[in-house]
C-alpha atoms as a PDB file:
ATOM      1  CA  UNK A   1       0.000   0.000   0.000  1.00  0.00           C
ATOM      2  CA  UNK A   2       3.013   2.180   1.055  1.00  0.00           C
ATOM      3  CA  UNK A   3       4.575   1.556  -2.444  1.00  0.00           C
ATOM      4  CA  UNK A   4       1.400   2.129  -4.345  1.00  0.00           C
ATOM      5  CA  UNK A   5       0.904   5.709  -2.586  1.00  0.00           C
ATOM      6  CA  UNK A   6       4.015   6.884  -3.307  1.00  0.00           C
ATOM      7  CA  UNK A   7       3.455   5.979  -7.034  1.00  0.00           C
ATOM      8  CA  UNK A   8       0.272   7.473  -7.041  1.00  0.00           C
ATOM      9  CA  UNK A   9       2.109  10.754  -5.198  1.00  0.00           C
ATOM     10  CA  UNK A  10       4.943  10.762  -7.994  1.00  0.00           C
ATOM     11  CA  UNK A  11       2.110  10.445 -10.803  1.00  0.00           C
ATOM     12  CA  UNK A  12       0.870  13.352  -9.651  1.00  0.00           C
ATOM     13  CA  UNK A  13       3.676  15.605  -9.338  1.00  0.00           C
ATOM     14  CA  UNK A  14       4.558  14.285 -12.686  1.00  0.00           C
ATOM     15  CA  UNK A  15       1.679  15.433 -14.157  1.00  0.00           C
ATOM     16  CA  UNK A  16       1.679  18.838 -12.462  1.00  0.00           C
ATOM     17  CA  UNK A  17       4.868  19.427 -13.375  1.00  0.00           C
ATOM     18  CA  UNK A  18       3.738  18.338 -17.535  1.00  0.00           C
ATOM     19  CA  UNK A  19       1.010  20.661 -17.144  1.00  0.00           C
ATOM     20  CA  UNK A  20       2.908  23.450 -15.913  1.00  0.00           C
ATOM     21  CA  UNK A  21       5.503  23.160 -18.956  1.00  0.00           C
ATOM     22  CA  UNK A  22       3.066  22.578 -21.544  1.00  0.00           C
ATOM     23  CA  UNK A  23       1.243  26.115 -20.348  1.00  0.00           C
ATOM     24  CA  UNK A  24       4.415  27.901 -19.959  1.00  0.00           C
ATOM     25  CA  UNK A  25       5.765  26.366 -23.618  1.00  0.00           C
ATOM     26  CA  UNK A  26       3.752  28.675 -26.118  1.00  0.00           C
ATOM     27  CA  UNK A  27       4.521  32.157 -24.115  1.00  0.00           C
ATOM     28  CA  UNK A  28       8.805  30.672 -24.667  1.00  0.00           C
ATOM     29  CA  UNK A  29       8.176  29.970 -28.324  1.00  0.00           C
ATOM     30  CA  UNK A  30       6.679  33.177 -28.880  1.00  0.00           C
ATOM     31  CA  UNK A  31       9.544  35.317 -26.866  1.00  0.00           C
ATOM     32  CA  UNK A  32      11.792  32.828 -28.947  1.00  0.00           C
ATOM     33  CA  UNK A  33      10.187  33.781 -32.206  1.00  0.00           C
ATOM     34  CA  UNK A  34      10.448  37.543 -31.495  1.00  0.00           C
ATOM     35  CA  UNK A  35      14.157  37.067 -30.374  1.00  0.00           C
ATOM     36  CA  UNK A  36      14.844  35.565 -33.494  1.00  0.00           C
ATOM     37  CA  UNK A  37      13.255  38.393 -35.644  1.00  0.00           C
ATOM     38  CA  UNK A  38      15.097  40.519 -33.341  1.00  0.00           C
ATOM     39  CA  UNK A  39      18.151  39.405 -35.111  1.00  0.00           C
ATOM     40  CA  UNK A  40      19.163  36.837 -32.099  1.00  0.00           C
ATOM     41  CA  UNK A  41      20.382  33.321 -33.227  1.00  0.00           C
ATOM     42  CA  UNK A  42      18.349  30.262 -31.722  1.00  0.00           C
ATOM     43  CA  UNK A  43      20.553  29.472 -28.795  1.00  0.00           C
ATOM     44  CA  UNK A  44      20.490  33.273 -27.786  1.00  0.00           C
ATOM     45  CA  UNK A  45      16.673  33.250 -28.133  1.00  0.00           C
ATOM     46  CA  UNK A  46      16.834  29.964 -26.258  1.00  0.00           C
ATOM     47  CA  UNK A  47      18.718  31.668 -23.309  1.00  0.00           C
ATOM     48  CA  UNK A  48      16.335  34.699 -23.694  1.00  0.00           C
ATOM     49  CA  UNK A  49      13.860  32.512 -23.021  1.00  0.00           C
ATOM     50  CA  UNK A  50      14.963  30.004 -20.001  1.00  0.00           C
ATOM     51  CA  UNK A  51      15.253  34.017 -18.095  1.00  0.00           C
ATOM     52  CA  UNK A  52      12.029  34.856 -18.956  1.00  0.00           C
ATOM     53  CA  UNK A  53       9.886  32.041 -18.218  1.00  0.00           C
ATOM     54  CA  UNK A  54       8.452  30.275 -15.284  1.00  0.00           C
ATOM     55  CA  UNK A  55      10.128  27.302 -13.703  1.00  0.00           C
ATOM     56  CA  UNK A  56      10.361  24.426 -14.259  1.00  0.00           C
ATOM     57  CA  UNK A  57      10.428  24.975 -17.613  1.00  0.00           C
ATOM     58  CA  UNK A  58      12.961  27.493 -17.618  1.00  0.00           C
ATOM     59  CA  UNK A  59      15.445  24.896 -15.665  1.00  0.00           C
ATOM     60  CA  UNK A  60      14.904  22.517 -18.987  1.00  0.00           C
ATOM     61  CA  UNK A  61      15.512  25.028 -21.275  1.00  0.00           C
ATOM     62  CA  UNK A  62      18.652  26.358 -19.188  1.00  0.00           C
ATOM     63  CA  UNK A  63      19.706  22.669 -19.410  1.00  0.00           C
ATOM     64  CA  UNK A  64      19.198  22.660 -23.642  1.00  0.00           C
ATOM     65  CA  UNK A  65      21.450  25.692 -23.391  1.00  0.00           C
ATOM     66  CA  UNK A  66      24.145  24.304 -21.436  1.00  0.00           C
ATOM     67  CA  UNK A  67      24.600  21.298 -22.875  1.00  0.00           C
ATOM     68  CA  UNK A  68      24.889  23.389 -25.898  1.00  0.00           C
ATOM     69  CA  UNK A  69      27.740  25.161 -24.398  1.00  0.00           C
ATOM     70  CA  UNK A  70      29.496  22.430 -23.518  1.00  0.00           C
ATOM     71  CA  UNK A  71      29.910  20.753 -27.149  1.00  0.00           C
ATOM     72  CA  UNK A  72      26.862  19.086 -27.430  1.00  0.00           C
ATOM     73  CA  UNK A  73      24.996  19.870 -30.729  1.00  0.00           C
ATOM     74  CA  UNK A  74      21.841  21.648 -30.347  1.00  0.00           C
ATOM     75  CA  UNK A  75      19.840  18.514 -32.104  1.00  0.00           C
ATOM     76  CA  UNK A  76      20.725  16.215 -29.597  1.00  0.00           C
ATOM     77  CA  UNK A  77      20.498  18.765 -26.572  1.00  0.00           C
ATOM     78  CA  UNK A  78      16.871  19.187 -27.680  1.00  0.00           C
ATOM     79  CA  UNK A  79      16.262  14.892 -28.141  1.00  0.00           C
ATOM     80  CA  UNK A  80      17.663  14.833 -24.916  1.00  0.00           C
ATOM     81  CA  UNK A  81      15.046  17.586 -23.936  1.00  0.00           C
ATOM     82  CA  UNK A  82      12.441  15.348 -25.217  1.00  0.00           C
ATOM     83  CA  UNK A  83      13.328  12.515 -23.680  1.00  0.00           C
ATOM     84  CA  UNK A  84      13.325  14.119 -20.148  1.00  0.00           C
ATOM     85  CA  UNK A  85      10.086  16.033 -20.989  1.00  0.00           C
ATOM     86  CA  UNK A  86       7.357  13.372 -22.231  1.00  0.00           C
ATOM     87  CA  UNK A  87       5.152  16.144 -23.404  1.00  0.00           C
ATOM     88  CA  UNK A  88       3.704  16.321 -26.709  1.00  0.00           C
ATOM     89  CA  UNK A  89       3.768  19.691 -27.108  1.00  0.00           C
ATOM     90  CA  UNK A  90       7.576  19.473 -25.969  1.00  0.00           C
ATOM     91  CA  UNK A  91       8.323  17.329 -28.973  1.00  0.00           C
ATOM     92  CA  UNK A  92       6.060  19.114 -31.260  1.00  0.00           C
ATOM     93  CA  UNK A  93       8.759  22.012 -30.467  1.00  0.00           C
ATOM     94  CA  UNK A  94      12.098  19.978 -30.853  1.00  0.00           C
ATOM     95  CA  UNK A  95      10.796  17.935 -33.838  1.00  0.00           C
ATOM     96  CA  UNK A  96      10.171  21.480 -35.619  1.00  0.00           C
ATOM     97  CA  UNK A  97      13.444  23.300 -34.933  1.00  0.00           C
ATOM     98  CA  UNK A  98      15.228  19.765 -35.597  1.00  0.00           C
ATOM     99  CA  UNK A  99      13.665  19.446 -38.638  1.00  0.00           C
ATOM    100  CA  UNK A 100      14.034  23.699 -39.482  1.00  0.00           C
ATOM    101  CA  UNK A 101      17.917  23.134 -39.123  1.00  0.00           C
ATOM    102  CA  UNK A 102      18.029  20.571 -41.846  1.00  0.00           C
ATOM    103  CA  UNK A 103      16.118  21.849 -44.213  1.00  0.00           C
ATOM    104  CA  UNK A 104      16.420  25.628 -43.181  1.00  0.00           C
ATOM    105  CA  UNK A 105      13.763  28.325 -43.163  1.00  0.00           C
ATOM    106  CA  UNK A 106      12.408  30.766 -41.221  1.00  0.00           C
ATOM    107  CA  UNK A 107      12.809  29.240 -37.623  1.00  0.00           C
ATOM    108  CA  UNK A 108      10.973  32.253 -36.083  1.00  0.00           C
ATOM    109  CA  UNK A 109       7.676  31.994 -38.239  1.00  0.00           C
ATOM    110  CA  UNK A 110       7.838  28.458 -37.346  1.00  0.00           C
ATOM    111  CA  UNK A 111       8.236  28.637 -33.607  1.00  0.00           C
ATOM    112  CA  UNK A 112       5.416  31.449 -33.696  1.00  0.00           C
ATOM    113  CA  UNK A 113       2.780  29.134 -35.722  1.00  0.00           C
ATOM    114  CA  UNK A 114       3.357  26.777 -33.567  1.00  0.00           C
ATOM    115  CA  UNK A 115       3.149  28.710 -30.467  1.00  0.00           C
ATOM    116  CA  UNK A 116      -0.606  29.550 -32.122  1.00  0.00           C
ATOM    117  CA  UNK A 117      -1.161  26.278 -32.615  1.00  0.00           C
ATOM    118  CA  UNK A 118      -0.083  24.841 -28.729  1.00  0.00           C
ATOM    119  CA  UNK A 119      -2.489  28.001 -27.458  1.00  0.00           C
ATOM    120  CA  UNK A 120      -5.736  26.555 -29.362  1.00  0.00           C
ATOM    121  CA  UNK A 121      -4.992  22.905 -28.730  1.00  0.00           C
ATOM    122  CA  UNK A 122      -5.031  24.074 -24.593  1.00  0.00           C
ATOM    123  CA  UNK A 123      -7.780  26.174 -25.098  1.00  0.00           C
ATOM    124  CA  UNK A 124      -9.709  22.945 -27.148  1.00  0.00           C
ATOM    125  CA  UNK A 125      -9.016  21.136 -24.177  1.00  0.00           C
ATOM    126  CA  UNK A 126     -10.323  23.288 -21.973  1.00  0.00           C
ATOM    127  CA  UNK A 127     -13.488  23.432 -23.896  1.00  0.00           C
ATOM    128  CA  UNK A 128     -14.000  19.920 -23.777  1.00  0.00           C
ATOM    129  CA  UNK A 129     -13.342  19.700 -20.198  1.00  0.00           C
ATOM    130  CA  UNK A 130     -16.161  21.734 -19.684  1.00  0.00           C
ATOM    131  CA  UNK A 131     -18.447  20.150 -22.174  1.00  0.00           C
ATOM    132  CA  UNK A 132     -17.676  16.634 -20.906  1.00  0.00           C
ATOM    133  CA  UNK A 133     -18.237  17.565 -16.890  1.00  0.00           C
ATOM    134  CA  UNK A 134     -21.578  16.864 -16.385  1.00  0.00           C
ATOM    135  CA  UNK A 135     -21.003  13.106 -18.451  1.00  0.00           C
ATOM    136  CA  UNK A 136     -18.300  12.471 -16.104  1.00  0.00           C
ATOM    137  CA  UNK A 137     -19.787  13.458 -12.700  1.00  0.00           C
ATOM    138  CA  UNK A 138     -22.836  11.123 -14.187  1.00  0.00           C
ATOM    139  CA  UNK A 139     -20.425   8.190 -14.460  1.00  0.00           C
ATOM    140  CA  UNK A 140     -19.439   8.450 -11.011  1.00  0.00           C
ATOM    141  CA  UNK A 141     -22.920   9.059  -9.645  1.00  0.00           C
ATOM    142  CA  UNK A 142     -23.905   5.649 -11.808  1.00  0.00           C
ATOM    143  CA  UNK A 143     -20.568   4.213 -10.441  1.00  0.00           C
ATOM    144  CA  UNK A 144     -20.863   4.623  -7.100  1.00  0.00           C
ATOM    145  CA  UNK A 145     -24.569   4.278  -6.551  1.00  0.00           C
ATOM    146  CA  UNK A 146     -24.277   0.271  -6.286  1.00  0.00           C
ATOM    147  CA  UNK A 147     -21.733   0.457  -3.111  1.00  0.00           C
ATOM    148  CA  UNK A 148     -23.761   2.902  -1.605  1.00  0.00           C
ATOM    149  CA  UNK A 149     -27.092   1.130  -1.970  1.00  0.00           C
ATOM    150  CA  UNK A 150     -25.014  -1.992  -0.782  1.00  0.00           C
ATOM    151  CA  UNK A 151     -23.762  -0.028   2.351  1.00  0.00           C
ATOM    152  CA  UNK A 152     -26.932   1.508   3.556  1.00  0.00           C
ATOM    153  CA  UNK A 153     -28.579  -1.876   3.278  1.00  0.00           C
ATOM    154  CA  UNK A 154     -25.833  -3.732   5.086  1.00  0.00           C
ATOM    155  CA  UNK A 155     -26.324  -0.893   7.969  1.00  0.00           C
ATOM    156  CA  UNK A 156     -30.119  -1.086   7.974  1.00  0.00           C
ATOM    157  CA  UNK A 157     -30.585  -4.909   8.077  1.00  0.00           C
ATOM    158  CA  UNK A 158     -27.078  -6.995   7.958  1.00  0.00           C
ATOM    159  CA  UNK A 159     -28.486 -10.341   8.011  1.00  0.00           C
ATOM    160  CA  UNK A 160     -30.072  -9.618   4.724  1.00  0.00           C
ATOM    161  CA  UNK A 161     -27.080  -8.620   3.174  1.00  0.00           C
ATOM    162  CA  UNK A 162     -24.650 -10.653   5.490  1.00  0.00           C
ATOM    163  CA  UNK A 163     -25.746 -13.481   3.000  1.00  0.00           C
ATOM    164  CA  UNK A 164     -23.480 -12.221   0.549  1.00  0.00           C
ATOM    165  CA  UNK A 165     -20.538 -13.153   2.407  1.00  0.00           C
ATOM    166  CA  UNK A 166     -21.580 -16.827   3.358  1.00  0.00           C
ATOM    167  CA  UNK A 167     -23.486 -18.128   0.695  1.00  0.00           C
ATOM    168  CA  UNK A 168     -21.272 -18.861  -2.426  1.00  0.00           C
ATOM    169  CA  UNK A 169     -24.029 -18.731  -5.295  1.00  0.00           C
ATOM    170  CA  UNK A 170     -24.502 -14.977  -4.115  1.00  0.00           C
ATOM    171  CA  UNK A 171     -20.712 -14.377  -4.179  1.00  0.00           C
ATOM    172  CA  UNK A 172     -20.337 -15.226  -7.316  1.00  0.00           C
ATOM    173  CA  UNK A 173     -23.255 -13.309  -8.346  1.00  0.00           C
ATOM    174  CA  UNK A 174     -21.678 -10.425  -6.582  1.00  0.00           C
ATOM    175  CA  UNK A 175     -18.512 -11.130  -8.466  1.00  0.00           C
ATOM    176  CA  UNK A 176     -20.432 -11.002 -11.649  1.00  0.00           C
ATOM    177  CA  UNK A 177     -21.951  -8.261 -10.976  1.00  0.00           C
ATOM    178  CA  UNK A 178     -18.709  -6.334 -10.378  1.00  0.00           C
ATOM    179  CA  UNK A 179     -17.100  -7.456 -13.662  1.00  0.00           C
ATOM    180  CA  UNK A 180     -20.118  -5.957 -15.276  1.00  0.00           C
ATOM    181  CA  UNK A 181     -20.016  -2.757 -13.801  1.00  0.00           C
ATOM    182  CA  UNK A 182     -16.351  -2.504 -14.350  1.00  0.00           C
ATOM    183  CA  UNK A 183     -17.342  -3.205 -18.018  1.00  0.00           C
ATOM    184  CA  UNK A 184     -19.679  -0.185 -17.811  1.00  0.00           C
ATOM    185  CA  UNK A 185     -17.047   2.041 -15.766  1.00  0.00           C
ATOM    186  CA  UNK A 186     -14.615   1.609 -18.604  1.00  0.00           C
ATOM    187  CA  UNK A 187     -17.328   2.395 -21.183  1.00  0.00           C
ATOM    188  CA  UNK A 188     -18.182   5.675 -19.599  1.00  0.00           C
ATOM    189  CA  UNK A 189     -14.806   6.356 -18.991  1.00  0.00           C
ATOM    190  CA  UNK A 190     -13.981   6.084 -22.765  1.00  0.00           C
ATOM    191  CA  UNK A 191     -17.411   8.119 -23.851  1.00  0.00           C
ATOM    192  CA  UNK A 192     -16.373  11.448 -21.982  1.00  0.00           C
ATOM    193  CA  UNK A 193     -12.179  10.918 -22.366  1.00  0.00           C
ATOM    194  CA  UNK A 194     -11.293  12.748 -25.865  1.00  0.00           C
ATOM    195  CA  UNK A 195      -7.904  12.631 -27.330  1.00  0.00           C
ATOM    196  CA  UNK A 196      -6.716  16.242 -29.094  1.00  0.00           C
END
């Protein structure tokens, strides 16, 4: 149980720590994209932008930098990036300056359509968030009714209920009737989950 909390506790600082990045990732491409038109090459619009913007995403984009500056080139700094940052919208970023350097272009309209682009696919989200709230808090209501039913009976008359724990034609029932509603749990679940 201890083991399975502290998972649980690093899942969710993971994805707190995803979210934060991914929010803080279009207002860096855009400074980066302004730098750049600025007349500032991609690693000085890359240090422009670990200053300016909110930890921790600042730290990983100090950390592209470095590496930079120590030999590394600046495609694997940002694969590395990628790796260490299993974001989407992270690898949106490094597979388009990645694939900018090789074929050359403008780098700044790039990084500045794409900033655009991360900003509507949050703001999608957002929207079906809120369309898909009132499926969701159904599915639990439909989820948990069952146990509750089951509890209030079992504290207003436990030898009708007790039953369930004695007799093995109602456990397996009971069993049944679990697998069932997990069925149905996992049905509702994939109804309001949407993938952008």
């Amino acid at each position: 149980l201890g083991l399975l909390l502290w998972m649980a506790f690093l899942q969710h600082r993971r994805s707190h720590r995803m979210a934060l990045i991914d929010q803080a990732l279009p207002d860096a491409l855009e400074l980066m994209a302004r730098s750049m038109q600025a007349g500032h090459a991609f690693i000085s619009a890359l240090q422009v932008a670990a200053k300016e913007s909110p930890p921790p995403l600042s730290h990983e984009l100090r950390s592209v930098f470095e590496e930079v500056n120590f030999g590394i080139s600046t495609s694997q700094a940002l694969q590395a990036l990628a790796f260490r940052v299993a974001s989407e919208d992270v690898r949106y970023f490094v597979v388009a300056v990645v694939i900018q350097s090789e074929t050359g272009g403008n780098l700044a309209e790039t990084l500045s359509n794409l900033a655009d682009v991360l900003r509507k696919r949050s703001q999608m989200k957002l929207k079906i968030r809120a369309m898909s709230s009132e499926s969701k808090a159904s599915a639990y209501i439909v989820g948990s009714l069952p146990f509750i039913v089951f509890g209030l009976l079992y504290t207003m008359n436990p030898g009708y209920i007790g039953d369930f724990f004695i007799d093995e034609r109602l456990m397996v029932i009971g069993l049944g009737g679990l697998v069932w509603m997990g069925i149905g749990v996992a049905i509702m679940a994939k109804m309001v989950s949407f993938e952008i």
